[in-house]
PDB file of N, CA and C in Angstrom:
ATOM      1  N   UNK A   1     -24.048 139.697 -40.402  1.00  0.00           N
ATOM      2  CA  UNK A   1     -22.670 139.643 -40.852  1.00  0.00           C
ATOM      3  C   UNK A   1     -21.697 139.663 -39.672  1.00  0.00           C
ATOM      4  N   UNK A   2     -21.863 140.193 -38.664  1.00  0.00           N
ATOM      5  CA  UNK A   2     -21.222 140.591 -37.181  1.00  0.00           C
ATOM      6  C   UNK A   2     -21.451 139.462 -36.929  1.00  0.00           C
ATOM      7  N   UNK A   3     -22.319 138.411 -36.480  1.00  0.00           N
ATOM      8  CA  UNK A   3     -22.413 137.404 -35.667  1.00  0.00           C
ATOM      9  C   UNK A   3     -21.822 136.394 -36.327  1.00  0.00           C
ATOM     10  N   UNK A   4     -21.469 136.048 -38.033  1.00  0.00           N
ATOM     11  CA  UNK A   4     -20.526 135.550 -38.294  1.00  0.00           C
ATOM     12  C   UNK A   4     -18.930 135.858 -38.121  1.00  0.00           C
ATOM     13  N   UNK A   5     -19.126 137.369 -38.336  1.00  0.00           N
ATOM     14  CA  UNK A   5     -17.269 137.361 -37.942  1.00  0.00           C
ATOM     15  C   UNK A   5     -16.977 137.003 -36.362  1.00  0.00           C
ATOM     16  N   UNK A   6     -17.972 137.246 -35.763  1.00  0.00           N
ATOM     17  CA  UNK A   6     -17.882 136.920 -33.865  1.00  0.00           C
ATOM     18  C   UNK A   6     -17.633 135.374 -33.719  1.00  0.00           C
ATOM     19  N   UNK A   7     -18.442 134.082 -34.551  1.00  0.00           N
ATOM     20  CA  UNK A   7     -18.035 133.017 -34.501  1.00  0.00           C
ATOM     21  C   UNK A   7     -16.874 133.010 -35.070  1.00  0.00           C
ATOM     22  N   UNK A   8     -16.652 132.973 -36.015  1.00  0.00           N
ATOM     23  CA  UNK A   8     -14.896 132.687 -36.987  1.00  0.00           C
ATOM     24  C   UNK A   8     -13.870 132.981 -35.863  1.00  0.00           C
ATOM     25  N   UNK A   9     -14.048 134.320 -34.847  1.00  0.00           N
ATOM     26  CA  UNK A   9     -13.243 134.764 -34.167  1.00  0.00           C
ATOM     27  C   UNK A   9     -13.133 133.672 -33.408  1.00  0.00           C
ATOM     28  N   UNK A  10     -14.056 132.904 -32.666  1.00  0.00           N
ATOM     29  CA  UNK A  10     -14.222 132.100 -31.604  1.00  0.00           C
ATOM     30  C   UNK A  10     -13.661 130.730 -32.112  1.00  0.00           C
ATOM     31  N   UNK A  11     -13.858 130.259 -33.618  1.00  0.00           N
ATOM     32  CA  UNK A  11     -13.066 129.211 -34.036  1.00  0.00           C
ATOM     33  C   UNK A  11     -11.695 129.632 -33.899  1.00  0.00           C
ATOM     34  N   UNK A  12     -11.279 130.646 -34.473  1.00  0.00           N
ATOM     35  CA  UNK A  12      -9.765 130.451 -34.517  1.00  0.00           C
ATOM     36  C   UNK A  12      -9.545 130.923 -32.926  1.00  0.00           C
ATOM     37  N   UNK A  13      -9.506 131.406 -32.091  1.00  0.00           N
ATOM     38  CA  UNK A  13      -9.444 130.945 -30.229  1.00  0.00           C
ATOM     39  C   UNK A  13      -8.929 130.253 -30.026  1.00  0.00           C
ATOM     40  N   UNK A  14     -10.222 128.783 -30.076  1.00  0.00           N
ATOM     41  CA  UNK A  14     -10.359 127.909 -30.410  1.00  0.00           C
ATOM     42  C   UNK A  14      -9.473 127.293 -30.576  1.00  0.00           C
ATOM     43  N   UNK A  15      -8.745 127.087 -31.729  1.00  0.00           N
ATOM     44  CA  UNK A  15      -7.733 126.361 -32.431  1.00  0.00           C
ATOM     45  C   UNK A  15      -6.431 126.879 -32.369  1.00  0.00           C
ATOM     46  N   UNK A  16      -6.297 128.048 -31.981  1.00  0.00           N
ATOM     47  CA  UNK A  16      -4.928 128.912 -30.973  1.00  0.00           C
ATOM     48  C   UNK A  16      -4.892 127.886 -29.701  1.00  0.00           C
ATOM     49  N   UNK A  17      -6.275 127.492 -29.205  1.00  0.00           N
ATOM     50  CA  UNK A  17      -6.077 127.565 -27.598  1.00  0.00           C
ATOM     51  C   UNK A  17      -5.368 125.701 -27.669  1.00  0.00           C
ATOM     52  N   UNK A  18      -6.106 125.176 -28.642  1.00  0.00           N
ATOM     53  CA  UNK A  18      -5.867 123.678 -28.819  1.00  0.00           C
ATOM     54  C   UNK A  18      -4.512 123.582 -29.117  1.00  0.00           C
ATOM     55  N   UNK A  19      -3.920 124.754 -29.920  1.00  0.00           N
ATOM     56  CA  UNK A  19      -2.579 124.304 -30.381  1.00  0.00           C
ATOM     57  C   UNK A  19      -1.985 124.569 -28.944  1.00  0.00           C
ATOM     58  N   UNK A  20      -2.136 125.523 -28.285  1.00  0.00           N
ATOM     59  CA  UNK A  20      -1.185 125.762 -27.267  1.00  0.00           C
ATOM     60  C   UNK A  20      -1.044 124.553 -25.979  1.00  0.00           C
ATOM     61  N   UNK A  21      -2.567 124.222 -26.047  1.00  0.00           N
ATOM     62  CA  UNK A  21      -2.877 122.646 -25.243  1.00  0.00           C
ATOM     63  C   UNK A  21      -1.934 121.577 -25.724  1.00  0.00           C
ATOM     64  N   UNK A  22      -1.551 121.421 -26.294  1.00  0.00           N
ATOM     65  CA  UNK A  22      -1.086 120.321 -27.412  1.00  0.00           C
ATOM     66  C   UNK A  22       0.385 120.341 -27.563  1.00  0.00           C
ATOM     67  N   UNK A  23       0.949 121.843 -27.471  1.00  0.00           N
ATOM     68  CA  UNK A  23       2.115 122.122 -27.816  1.00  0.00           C
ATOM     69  C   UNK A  23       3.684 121.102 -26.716  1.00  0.00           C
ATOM     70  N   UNK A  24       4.237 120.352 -27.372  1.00  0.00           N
ATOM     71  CA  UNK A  24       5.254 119.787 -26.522  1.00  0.00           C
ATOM     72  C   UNK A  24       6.016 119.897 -27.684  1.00  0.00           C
ATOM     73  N   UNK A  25       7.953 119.456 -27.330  1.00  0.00           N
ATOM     74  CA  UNK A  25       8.654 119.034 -28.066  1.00  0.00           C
ATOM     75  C   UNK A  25       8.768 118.095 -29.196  1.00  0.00           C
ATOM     76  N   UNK A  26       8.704 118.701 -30.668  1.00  0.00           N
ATOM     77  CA  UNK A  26       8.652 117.707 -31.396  1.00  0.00           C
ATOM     78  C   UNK A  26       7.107 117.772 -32.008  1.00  0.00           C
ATOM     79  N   UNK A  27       7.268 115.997 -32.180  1.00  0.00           N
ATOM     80  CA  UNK A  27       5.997 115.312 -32.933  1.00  0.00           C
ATOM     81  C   UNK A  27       5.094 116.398 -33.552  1.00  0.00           C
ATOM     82  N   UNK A  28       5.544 117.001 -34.635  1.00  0.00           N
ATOM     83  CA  UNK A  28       5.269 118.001 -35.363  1.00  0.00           C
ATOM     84  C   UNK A  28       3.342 117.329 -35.855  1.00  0.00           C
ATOM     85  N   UNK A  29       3.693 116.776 -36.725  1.00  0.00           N
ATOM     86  CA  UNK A  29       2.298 115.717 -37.296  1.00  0.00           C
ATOM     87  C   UNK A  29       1.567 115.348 -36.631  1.00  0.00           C
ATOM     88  N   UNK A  30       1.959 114.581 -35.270  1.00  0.00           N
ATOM     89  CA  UNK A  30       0.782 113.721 -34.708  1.00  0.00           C
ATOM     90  C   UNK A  30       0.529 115.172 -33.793  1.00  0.00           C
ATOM     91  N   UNK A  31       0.949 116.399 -33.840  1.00  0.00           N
ATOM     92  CA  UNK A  31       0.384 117.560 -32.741  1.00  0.00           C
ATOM     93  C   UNK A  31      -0.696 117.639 -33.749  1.00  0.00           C
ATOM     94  N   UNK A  32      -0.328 117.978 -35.030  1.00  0.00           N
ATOM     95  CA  UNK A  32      -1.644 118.476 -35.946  1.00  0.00           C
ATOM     96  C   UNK A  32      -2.582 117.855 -35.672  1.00  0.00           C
ATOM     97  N   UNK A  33      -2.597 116.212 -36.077  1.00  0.00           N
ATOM     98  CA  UNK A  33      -3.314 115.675 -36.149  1.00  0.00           C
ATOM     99  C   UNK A  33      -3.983 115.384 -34.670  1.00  0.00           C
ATOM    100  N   UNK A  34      -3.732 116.130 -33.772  1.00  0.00           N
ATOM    101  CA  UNK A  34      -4.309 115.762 -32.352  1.00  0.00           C
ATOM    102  C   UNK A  34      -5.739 117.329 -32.506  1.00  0.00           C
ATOM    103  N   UNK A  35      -5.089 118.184 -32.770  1.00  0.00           N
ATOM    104  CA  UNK A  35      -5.315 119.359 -32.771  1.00  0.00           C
ATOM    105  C   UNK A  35      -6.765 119.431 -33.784  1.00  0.00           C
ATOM    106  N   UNK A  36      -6.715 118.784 -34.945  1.00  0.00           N
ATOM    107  CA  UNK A  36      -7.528 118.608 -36.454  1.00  0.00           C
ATOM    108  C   UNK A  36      -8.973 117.988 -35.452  1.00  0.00           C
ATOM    109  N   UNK A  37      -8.260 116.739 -34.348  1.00  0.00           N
ATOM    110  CA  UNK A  37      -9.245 115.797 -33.708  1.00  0.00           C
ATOM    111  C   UNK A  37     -10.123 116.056 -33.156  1.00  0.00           C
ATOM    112  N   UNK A  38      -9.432 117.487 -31.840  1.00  0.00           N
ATOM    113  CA  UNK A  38      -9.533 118.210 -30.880  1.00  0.00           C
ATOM    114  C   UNK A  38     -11.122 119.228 -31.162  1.00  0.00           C
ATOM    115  N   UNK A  39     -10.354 119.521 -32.156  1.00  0.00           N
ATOM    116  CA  UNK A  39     -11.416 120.726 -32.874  1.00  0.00           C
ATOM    117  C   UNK A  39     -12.430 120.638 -33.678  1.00  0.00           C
ATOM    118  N   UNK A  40     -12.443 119.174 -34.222  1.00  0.00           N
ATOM    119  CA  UNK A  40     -13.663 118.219 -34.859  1.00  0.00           C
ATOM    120  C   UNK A  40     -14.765 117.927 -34.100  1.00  0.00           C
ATOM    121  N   UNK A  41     -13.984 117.684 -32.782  1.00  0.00           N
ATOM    122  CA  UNK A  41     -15.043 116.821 -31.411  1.00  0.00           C
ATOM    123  C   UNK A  41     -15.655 118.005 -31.239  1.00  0.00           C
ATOM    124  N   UNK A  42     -15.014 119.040 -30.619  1.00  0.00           N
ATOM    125  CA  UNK A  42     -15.470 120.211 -30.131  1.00  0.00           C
ATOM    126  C   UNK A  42     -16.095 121.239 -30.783  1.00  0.00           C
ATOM    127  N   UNK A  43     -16.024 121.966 -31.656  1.00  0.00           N
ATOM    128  CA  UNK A  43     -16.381 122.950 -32.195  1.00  0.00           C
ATOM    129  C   UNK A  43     -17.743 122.892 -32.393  1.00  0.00           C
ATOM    130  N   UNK A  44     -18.647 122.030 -32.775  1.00  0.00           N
ATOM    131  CA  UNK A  44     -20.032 121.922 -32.837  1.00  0.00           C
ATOM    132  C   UNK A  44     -20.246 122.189 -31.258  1.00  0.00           C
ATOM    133  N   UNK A  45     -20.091 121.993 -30.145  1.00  0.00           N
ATOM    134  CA  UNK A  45     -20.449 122.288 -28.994  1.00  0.00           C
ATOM    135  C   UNK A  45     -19.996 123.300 -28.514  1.00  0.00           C
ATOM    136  N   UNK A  46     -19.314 124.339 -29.003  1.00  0.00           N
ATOM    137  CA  UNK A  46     -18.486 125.419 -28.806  1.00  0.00           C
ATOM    138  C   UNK A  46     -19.491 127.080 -29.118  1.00  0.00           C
ATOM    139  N   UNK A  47     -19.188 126.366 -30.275  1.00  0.00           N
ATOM    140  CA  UNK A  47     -19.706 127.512 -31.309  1.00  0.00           C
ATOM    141  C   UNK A  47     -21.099 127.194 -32.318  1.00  0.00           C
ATOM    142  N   UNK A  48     -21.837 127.756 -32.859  1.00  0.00           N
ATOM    143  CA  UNK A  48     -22.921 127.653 -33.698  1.00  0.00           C
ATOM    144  C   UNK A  48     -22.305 128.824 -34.656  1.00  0.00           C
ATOM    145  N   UNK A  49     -22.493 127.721 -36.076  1.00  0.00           N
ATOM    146  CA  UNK A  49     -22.186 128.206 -36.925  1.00  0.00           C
ATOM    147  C   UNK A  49     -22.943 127.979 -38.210  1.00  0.00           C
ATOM    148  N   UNK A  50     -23.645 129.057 -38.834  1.00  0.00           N
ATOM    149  CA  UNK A  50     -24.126 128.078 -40.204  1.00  0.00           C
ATOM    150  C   UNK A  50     -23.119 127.023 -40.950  1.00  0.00           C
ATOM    151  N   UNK A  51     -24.430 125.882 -41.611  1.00  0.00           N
ATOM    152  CA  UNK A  51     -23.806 124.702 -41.857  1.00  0.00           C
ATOM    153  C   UNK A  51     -22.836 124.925 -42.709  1.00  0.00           C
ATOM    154  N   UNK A  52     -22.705 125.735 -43.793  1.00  0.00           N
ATOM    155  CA  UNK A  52     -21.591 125.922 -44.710  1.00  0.00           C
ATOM    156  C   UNK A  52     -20.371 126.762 -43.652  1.00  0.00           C
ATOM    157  N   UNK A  53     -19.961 126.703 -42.772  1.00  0.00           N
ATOM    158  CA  UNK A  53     -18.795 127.404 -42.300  1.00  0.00           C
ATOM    159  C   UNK A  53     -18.556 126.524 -41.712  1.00  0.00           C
ATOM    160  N   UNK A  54     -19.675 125.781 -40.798  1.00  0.00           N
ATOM    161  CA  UNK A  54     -19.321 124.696 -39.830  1.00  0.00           C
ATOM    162  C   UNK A  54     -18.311 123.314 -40.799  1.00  0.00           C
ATOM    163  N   UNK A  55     -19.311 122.946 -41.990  1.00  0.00           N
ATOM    164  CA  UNK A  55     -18.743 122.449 -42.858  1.00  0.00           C
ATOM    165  C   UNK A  55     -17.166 122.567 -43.185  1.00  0.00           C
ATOM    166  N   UNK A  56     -17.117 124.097 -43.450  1.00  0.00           N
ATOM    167  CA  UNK A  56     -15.634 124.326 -43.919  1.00  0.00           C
ATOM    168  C   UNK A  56     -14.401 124.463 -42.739  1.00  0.00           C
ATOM    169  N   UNK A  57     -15.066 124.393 -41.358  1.00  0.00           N
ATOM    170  CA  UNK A  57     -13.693 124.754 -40.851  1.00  0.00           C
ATOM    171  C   UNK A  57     -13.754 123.103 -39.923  1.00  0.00           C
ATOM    172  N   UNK A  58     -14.617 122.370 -40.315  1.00  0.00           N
ATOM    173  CA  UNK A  58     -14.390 120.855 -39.980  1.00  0.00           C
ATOM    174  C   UNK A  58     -13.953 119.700 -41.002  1.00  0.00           C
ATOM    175  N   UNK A  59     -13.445 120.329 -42.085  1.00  0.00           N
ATOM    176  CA  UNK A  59     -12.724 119.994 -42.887  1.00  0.00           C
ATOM    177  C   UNK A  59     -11.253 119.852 -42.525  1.00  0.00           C
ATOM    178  N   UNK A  60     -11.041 118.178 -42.467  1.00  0.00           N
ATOM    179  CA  UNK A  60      -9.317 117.700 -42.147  1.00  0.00           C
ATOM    180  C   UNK A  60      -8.513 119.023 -43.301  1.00  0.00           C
ATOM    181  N   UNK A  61      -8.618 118.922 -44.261  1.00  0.00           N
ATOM    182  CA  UNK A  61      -7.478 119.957 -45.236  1.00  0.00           C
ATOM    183  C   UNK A  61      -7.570 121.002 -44.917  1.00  0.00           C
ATOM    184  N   UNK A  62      -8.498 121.192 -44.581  1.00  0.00           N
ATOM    185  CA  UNK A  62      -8.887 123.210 -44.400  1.00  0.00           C
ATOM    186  C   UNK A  62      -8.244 123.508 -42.800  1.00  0.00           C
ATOM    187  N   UNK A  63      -8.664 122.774 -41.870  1.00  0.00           N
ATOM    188  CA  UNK A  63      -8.365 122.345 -40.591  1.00  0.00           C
ATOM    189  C   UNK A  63      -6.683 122.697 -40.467  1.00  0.00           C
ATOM    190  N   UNK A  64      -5.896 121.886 -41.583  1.00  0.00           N
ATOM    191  CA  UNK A  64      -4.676 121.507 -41.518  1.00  0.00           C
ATOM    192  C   UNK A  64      -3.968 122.745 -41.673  1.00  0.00           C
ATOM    193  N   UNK A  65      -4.601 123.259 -42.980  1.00  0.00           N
ATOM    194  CA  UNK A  65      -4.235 124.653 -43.605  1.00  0.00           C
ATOM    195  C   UNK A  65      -4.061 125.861 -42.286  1.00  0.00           C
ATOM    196  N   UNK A  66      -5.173 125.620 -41.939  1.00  0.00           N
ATOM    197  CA  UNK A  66      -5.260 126.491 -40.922  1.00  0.00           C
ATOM    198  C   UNK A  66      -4.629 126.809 -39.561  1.00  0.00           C
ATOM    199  N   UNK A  67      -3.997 125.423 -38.947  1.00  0.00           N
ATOM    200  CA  UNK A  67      -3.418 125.203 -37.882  1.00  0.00           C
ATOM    201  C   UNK A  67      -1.927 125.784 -38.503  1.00  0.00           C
ATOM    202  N   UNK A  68      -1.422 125.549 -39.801  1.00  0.00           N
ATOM    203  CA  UNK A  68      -0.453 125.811 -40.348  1.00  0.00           C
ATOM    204  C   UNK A  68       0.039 127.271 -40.314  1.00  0.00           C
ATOM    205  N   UNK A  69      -0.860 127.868 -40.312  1.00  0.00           N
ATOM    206  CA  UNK A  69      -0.949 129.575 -40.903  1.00  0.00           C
ATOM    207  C   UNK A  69      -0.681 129.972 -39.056  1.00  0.00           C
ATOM    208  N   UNK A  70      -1.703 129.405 -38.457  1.00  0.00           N
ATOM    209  CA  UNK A  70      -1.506 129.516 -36.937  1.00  0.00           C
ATOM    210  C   UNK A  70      -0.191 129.862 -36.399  1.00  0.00           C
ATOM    211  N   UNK A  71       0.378 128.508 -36.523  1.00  0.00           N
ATOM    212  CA  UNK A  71       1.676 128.049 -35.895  1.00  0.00           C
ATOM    213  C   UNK A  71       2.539 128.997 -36.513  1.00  0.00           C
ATOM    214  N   UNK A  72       2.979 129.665 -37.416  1.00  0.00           N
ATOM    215  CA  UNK A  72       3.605 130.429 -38.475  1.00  0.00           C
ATOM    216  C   UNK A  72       3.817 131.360 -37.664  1.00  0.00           C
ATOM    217  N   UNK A  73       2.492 132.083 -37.553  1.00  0.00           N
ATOM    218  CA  UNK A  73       2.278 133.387 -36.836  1.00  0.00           C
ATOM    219  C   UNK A  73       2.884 133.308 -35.978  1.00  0.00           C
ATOM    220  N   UNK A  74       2.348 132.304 -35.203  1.00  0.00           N
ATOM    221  CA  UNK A  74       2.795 132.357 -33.811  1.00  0.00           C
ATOM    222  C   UNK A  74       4.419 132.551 -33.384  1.00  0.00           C
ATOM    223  N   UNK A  75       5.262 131.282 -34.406  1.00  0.00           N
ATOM    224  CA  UNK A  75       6.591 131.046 -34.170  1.00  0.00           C
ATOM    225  C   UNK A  75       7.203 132.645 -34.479  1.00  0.00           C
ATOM    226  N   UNK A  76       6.619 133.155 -35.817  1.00  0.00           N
ATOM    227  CA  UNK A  76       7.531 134.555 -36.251  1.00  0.00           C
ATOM    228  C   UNK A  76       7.055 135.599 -35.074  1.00  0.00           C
ATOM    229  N   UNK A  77       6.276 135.462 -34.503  1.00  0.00           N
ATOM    230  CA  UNK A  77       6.138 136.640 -32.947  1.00  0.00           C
ATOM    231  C   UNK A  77       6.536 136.224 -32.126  1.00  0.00           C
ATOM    232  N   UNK A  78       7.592 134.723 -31.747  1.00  0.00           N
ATOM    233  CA  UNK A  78       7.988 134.333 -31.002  1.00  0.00           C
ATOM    234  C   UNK A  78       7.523 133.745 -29.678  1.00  0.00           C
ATOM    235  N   UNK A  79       5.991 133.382 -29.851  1.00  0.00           N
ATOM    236  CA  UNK A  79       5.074 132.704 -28.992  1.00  0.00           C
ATOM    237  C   UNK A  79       5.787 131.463 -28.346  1.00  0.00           C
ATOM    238  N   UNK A  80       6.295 130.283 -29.517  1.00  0.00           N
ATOM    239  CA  UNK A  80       6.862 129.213 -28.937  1.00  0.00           C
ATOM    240  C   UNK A  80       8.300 129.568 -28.975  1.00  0.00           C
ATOM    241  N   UNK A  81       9.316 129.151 -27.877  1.00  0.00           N
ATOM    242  CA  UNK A  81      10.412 129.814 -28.129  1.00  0.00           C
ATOM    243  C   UNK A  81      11.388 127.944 -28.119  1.00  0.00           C
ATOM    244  N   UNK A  82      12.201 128.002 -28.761  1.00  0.00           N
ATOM    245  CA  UNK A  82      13.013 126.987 -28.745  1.00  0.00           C
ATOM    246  C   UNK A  82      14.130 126.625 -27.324  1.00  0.00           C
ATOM    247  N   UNK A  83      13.923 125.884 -27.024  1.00  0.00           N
ATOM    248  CA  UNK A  83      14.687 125.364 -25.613  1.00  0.00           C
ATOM    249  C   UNK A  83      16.126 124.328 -25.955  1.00  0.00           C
ATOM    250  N   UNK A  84      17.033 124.620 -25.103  1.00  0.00           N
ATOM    251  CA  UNK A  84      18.326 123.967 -25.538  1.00  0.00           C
ATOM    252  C   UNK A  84      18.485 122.593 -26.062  1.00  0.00           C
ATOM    253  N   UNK A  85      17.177 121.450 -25.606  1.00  0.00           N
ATOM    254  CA  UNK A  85      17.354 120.512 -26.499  1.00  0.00           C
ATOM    255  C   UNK A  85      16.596 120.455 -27.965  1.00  0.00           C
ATOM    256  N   UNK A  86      16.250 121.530 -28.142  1.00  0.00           N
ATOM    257  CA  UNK A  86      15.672 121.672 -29.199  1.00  0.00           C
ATOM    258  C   UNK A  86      14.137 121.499 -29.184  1.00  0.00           C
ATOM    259  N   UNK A  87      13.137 121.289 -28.633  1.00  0.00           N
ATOM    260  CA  UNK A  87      12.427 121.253 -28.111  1.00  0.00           C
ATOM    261  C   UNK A  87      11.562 122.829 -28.118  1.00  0.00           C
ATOM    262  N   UNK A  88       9.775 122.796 -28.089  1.00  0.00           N
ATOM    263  CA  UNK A  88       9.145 123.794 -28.113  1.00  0.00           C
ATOM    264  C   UNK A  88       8.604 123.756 -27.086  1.00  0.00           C
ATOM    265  N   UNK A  89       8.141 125.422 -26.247  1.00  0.00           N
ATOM    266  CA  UNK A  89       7.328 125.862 -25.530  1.00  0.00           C
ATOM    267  C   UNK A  89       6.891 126.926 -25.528  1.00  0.00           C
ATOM    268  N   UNK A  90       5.689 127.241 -25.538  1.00  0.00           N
ATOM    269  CA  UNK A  90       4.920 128.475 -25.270  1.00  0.00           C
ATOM    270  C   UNK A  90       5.063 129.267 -24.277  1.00  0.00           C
ATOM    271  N   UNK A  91       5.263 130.699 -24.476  1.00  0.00           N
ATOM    272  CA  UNK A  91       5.863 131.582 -23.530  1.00  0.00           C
ATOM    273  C   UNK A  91       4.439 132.053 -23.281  1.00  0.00           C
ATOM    274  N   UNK A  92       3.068 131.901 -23.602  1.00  0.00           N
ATOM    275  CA  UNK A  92       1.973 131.833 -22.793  1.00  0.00           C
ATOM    276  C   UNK A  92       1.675 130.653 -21.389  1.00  0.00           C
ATOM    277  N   UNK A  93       2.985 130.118 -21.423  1.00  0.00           N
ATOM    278  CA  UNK A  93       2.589 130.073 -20.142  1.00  0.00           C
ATOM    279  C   UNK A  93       3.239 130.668 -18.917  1.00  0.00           C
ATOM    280  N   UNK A  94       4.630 130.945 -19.489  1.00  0.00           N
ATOM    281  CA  UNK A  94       5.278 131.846 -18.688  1.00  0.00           C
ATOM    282  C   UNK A  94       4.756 132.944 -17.842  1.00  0.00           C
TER     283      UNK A  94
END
């Protein structure tokens, strides 16, 4: 049961670390959809996961859902902070 919650942990990383890779001004959609790509290619070489999890978190909808809930978090703790042209950046890199 531990060595599944230890992978899940490592997917969502993972998909924190891709969003933050990814993160520029704007292009809200094509970030997702870079991010959905990102983590499709990768995650089988990342992580080992039984096939029903691997299944579910390489799922485009579930994927989407998930990057969604991400970004949420992130914005309400103030991770990406808004810049005068309106524009996003991550204060992880600061």
């Amino acid at each position: 049961m531990f060595g599944i919650l230890q992978s899940v942990f490592k997917v969502l990383a993972l998909v924190a670390a891709v969003i933050g890779i990814v993160e520029r001004p704007g292009d809200g959609a094509q970030k997702k959809q870079e991010v959905i790509e990102i983590v499709r290619e990768r995650l089988p070489e990342v992580v080992a996961l039984p096939k029903w999890i691997e299944d579910l978190f390489l799922s485009p909808s579930f994927l989407g859902w998930l990057i969604d809930i991400i970004v949420a978090v992130a914005n309400r703790h103030g991770f990406f902070v808004t810049s005068s042209d309106g524009g996003t950046t991550s204060t992880a890199a600061s």
